[in-house]
Protein backbone atom coordinates (compact mmCIF):
# COMPACT_ATOMS: atom_id res chain seq x y z
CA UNK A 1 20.38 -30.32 17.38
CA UNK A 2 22.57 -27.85 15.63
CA UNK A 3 21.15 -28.49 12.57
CA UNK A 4 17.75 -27.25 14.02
CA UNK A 5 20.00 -24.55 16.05
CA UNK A 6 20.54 -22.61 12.94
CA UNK A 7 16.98 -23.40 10.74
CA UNK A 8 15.47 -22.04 14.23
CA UNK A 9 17.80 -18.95 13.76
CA UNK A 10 16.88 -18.34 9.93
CA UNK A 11 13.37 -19.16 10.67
CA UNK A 12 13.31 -16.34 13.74
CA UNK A 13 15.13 -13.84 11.41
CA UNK A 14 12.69 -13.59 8.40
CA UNK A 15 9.71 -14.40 11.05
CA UNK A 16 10.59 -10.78 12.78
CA UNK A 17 11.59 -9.07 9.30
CA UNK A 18 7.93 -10.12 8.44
CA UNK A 19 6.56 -7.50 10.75
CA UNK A 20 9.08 -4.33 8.95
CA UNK A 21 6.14 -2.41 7.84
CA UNK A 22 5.01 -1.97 11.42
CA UNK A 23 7.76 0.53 11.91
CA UNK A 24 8.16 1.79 8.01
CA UNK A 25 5.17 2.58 7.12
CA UNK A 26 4.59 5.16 9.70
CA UNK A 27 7.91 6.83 8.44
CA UNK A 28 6.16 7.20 4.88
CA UNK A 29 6.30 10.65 4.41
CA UNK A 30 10.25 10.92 4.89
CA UNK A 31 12.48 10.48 2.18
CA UNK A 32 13.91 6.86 1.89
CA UNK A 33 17.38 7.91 2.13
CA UNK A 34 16.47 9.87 5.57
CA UNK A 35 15.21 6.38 6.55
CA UNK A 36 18.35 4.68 5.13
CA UNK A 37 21.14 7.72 6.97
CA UNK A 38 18.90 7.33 10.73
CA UNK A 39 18.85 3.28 10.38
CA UNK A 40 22.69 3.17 9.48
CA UNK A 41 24.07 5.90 11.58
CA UNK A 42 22.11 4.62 14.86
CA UNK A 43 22.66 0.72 14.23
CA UNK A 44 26.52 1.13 13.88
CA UNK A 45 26.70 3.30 17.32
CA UNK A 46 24.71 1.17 19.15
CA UNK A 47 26.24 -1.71 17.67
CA UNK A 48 29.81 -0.16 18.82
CA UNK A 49 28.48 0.07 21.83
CA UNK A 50 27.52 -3.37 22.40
CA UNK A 51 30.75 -4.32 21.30
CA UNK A 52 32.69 -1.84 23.45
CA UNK A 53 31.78 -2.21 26.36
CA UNK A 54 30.55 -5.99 26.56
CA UNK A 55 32.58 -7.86 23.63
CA UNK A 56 36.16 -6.52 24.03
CA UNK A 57 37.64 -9.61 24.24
CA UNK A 58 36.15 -11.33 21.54
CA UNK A 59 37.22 -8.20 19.33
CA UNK A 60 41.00 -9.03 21.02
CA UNK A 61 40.36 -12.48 19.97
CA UNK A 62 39.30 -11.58 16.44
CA UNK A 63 42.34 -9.14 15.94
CA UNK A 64 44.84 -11.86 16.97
CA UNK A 65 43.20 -14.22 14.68
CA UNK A 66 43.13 -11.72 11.60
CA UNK A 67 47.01 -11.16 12.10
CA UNK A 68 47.80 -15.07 12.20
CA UNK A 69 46.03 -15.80 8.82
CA UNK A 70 47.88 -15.22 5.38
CA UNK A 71 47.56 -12.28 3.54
CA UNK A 72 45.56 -13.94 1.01
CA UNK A 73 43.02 -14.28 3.72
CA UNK A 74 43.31 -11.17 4.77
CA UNK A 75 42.29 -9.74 1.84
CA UNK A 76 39.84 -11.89 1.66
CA UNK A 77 38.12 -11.29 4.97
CA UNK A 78 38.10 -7.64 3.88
CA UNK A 79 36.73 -8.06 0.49
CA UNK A 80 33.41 -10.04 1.62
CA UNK A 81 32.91 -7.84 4.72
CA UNK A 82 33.27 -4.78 2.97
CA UNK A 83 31.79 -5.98 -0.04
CA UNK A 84 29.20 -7.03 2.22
CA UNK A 85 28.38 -3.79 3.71
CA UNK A 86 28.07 -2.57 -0.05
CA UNK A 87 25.42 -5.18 -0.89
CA UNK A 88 23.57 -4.42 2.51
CA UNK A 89 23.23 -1.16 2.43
CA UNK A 90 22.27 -0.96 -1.45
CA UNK A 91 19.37 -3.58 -0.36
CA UNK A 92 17.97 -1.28 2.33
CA UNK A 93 17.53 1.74 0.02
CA UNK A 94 15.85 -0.10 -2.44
CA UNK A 95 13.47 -1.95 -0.12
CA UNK A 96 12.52 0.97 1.59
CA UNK A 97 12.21 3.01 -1.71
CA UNK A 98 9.98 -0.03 -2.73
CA UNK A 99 7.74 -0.59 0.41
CA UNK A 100 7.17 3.50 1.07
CA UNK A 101 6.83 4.45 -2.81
CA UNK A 102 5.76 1.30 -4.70
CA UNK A 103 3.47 -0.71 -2.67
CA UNK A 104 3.63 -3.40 -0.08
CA UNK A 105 2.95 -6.44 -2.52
CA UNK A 106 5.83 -4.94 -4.35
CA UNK A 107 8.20 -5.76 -1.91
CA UNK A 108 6.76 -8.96 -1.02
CA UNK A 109 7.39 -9.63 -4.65
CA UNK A 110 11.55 -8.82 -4.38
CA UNK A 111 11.73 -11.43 -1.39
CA UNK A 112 9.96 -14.03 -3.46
CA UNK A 113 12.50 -13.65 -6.16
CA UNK A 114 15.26 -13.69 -3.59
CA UNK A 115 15.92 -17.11 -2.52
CA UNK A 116 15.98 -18.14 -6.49
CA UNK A 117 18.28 -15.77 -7.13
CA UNK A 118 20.14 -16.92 -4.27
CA UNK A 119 19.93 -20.56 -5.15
CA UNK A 120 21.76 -19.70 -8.26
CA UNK A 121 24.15 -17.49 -6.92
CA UNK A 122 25.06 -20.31 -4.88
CA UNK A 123 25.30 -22.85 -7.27
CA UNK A 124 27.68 -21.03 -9.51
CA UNK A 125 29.51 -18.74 -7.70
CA UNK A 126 29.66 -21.81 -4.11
CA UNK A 127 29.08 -24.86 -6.09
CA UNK A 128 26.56 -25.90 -3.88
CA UNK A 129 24.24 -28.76 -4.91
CA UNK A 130 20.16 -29.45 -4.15
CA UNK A 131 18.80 -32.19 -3.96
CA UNK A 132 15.87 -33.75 -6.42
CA UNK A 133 12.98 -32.36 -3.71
CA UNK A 134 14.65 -29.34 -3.45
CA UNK A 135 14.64 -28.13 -7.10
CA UNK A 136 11.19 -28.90 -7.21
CA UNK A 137 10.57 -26.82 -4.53
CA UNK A 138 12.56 -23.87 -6.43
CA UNK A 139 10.80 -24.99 -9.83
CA UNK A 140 7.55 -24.64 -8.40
CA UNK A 141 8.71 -21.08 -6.39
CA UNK A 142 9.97 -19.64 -9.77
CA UNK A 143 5.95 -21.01 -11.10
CA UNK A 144 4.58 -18.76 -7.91
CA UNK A 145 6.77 -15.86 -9.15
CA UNK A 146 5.45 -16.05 -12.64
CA UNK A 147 2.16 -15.62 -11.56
CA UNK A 148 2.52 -13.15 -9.49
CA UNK A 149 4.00 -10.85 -12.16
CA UNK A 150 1.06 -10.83 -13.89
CA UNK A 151 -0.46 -7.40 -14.28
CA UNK A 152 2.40 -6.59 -12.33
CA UNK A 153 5.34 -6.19 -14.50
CA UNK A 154 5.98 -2.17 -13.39
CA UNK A 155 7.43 -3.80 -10.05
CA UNK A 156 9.63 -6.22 -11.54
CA UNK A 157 12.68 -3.86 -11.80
CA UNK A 158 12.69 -2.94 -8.09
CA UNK A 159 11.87 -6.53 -7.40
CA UNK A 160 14.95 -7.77 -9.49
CA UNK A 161 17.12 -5.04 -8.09
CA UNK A 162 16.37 -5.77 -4.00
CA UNK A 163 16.71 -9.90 -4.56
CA UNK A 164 19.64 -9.58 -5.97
CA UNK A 165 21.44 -7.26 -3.24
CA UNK A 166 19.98 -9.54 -0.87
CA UNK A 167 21.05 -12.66 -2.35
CA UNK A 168 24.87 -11.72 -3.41
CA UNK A 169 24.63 -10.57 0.46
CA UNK A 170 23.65 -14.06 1.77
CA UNK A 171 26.01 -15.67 -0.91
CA UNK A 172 29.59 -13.57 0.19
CA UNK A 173 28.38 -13.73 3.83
CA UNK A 174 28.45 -17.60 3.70
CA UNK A 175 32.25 -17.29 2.24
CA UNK A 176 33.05 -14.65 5.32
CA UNK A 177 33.95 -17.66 8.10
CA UNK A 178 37.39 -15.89 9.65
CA UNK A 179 35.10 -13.02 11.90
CA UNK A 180 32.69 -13.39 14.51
CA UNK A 181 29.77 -12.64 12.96
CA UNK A 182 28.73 -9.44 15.26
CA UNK A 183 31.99 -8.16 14.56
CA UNK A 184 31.64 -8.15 11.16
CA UNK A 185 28.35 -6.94 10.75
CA UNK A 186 29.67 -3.87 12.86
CA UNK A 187 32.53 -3.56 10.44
CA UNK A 188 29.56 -3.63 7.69
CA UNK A 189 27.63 -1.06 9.02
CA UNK A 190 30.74 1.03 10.16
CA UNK A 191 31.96 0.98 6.39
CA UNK A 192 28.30 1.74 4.87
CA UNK A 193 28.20 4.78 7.37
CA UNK A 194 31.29 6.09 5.84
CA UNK A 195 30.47 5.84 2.56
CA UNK A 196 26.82 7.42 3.37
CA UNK A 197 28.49 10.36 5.67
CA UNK A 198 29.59 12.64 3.10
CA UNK A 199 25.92 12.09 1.16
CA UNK A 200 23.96 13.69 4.20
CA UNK A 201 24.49 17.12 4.51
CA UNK A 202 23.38 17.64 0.75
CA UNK A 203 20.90 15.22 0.50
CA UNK A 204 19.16 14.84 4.26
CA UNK A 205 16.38 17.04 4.81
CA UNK A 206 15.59 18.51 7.82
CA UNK A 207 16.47 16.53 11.07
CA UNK A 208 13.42 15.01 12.60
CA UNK A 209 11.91 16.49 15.64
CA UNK A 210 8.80 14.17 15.85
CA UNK A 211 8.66 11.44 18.86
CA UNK A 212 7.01 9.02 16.35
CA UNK A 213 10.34 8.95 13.91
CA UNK A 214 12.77 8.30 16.64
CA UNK A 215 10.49 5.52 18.33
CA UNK A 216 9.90 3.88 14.89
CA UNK A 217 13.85 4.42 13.87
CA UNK A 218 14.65 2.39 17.76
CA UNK A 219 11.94 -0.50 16.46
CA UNK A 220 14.00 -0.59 12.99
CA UNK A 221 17.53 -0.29 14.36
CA UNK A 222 16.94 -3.20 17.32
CA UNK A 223 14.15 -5.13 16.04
CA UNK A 224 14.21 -5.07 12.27
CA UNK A 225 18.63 -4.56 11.80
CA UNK A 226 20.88 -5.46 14.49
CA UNK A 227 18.69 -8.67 15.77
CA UNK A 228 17.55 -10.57 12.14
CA UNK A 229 20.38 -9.81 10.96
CA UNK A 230 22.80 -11.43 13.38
CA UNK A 231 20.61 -14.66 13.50
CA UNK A 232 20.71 -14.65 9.90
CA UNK A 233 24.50 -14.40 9.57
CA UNK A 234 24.33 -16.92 12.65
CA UNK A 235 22.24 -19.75 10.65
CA UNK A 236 25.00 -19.56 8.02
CA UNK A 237 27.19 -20.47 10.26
CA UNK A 238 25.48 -24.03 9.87
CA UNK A 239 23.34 -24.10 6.94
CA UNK A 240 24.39 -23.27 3.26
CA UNK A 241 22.70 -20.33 1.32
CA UNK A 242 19.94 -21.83 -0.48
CA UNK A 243 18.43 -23.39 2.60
CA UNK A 244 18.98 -19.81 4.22
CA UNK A 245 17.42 -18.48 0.84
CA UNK A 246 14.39 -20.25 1.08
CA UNK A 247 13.51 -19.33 4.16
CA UNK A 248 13.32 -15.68 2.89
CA UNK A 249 9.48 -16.72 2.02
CA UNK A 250 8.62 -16.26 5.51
CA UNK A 251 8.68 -12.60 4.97
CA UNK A 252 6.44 -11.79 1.96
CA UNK A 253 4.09 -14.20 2.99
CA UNK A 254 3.93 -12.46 6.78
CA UNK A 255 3.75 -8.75 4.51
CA UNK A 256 0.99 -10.42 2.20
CA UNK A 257 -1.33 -11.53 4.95
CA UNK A 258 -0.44 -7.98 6.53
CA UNK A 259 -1.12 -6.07 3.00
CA UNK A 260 -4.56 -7.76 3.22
CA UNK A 261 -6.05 -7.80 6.75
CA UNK A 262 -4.17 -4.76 8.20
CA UNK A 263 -3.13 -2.68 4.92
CA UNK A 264 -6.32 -3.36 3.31
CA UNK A 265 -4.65 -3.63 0.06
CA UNK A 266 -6.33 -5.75 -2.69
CA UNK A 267 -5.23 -9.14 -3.77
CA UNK A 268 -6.51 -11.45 -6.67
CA UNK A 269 -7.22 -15.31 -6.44
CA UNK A 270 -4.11 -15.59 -8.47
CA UNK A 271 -2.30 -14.19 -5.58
CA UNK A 272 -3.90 -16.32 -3.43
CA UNK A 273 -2.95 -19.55 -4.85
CA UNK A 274 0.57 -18.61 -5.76
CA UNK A 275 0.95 -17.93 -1.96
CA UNK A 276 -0.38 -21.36 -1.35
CA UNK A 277 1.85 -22.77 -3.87
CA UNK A 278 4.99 -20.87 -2.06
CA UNK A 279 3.84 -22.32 1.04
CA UNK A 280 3.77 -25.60 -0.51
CA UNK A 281 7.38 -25.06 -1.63
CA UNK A 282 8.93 -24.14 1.28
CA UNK A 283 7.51 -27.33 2.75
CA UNK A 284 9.10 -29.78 0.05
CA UNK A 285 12.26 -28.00 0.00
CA UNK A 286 12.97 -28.58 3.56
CA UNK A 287 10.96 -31.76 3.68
CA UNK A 288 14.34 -33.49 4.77
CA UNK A 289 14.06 -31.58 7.96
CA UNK A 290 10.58 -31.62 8.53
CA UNK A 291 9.64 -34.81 8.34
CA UNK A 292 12.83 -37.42 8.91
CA UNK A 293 12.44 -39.06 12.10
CA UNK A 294 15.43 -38.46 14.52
CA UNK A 295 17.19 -42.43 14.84
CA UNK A 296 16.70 -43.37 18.57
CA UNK A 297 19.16 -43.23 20.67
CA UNK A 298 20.26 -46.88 21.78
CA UNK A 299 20.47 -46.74 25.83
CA UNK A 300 24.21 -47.73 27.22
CA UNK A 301 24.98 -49.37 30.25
CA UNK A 302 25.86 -46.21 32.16
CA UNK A 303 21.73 -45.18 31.49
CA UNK A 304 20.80 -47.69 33.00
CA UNK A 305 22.61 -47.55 36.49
């Protein structure tokens, strides 16, 4: 059951980021960084908040636990949550440069890319291993990716650029074990506001007065930051990066099926089948999960009084 405790929380995570555009695209005529400033500055106060007023003990807890450890941990607790908040925040301005300036399909493209990236990340830099299945799965992924990049080589940069933020993310995040995982997405943000504050006054425009910003900007800070993002940090808690990676496919094929029924936007039969075939990969690389049968449980004498 824990197993499927932290697929279901990976699952959930890219399930909701699937549905971004609903809030972005309305935002489409303000300048990504505005988008990236709003979304940072409100996710780390309400964040603080949360953790303020209904987490103060864990944060107690957390502190005590941070002083026991060596220095060595220490440092490096504050290299991967700081270095995480780096990777995070350098992934948000892309995507949003990419989905608001590029097109749609361009950022599905980046999260197709992602969980390869990610697998090798975390086979070099974790040393974690894959079964036969599941390099098939990847092998036939990477195929998907090919195609896709056909007549569609312009997005490739941005593509390249937003996996990889996202997948050194995923990668140091697994590493980060010492913090509760709110916590340290708080510290994150906290640290990525910093480093943003001193951009703003030169390089935010005007501040918004419209309704429509500040409802979109709650949908994005609640729906599409501070909740995927804790269930993602939560699954790897229990599940290594690559299996976390792959279920990154959720999202562009949610933003494809959006890009063509609700967008409008106009897709190929090439795209077509390399969604299939990304479908059909996701399926064989968890096909351990999906389809093992659960032993039965053998009934004990106290059952059956």
């Amino acid at each position: 059951m824990r197993l499927n405790k932290y697929y279901s929380a990976a699952f959930l995570a890219f399930f909701v980021w699937g549905f971004f555009s609903f809030a972005l695209k309305p935002l489409h005529n303000y300048p990504s960084l505005d988008i990236l400033f709003y979304r940072v500055f409100f996710s780390v106060i309400t964040m603080v908040l949360i953790n303020v007023v209904f987490r103060r003990k864990v944060m107690r807890q957390n502190w005590n636990h941070f002083k026991n450890i060596s220095s060595k941990q220490q440092k490096n607790v504050v290299l991967l949550t700081l270095g995480g908040g780096v990777f995070l925040s350098s992934n948000w301005f892309v995507y949003i440069y990419v989905m608001n300036h590029v097109s749609v399909n361009a950022a599905s493209l980046a999260y197709l890319i992602c969980p390869i990236v990610t697998t090798v990340f975390a086979f070099f830099m974790l040393k974690e291993t894959l079964s036969k299945w599941q390099w098939v799965a990847v092998s036939i992924s990477f195929f998907s990716c090919i195609l896709l990049s056909f007549n569609h080589f312009q997005d490739i940069f941005y593509s390249l650029i937003t996996a990889a933020t996202y997948a050194l993310y995923l990668v140091s995040q697994r590493k980060n074990n010492d913090l509760d995982k709110f916590l340290g997405l708080t510290i994150q943000l906290i640290f990525t506001a910093l480093v943003l504050l001193p951009f703003y006054p030169k390089y935010s425009g005007a501040i918004p007065t419209e309704p429509l910003f500040y409802t979109c900007m709650f949908m994005i800070v609640v729906f599409f930051t501070i909740i995927p993002l804790f269930l993602n940090l939560y699954a790897l808690k229990g599940i290594n990066s690559s299996a976390v990676g792959i279920m990154i496919y959720i999202n562009p094929i949610i933003n494809f099926l959006l890009a063509i029924f609700y967008y409008n936007e106009q897709v190929s039969f090439l795209q077509l089948f390399s969604y299939f075939l990304i479908l059909v990969s996701i399926v064989v690389f968890n096909e351990r999960i999906l389809f093992t049968k659960k032993p039965k449980a053998m009934p004990t004498e106290i059952e059956g009084l």
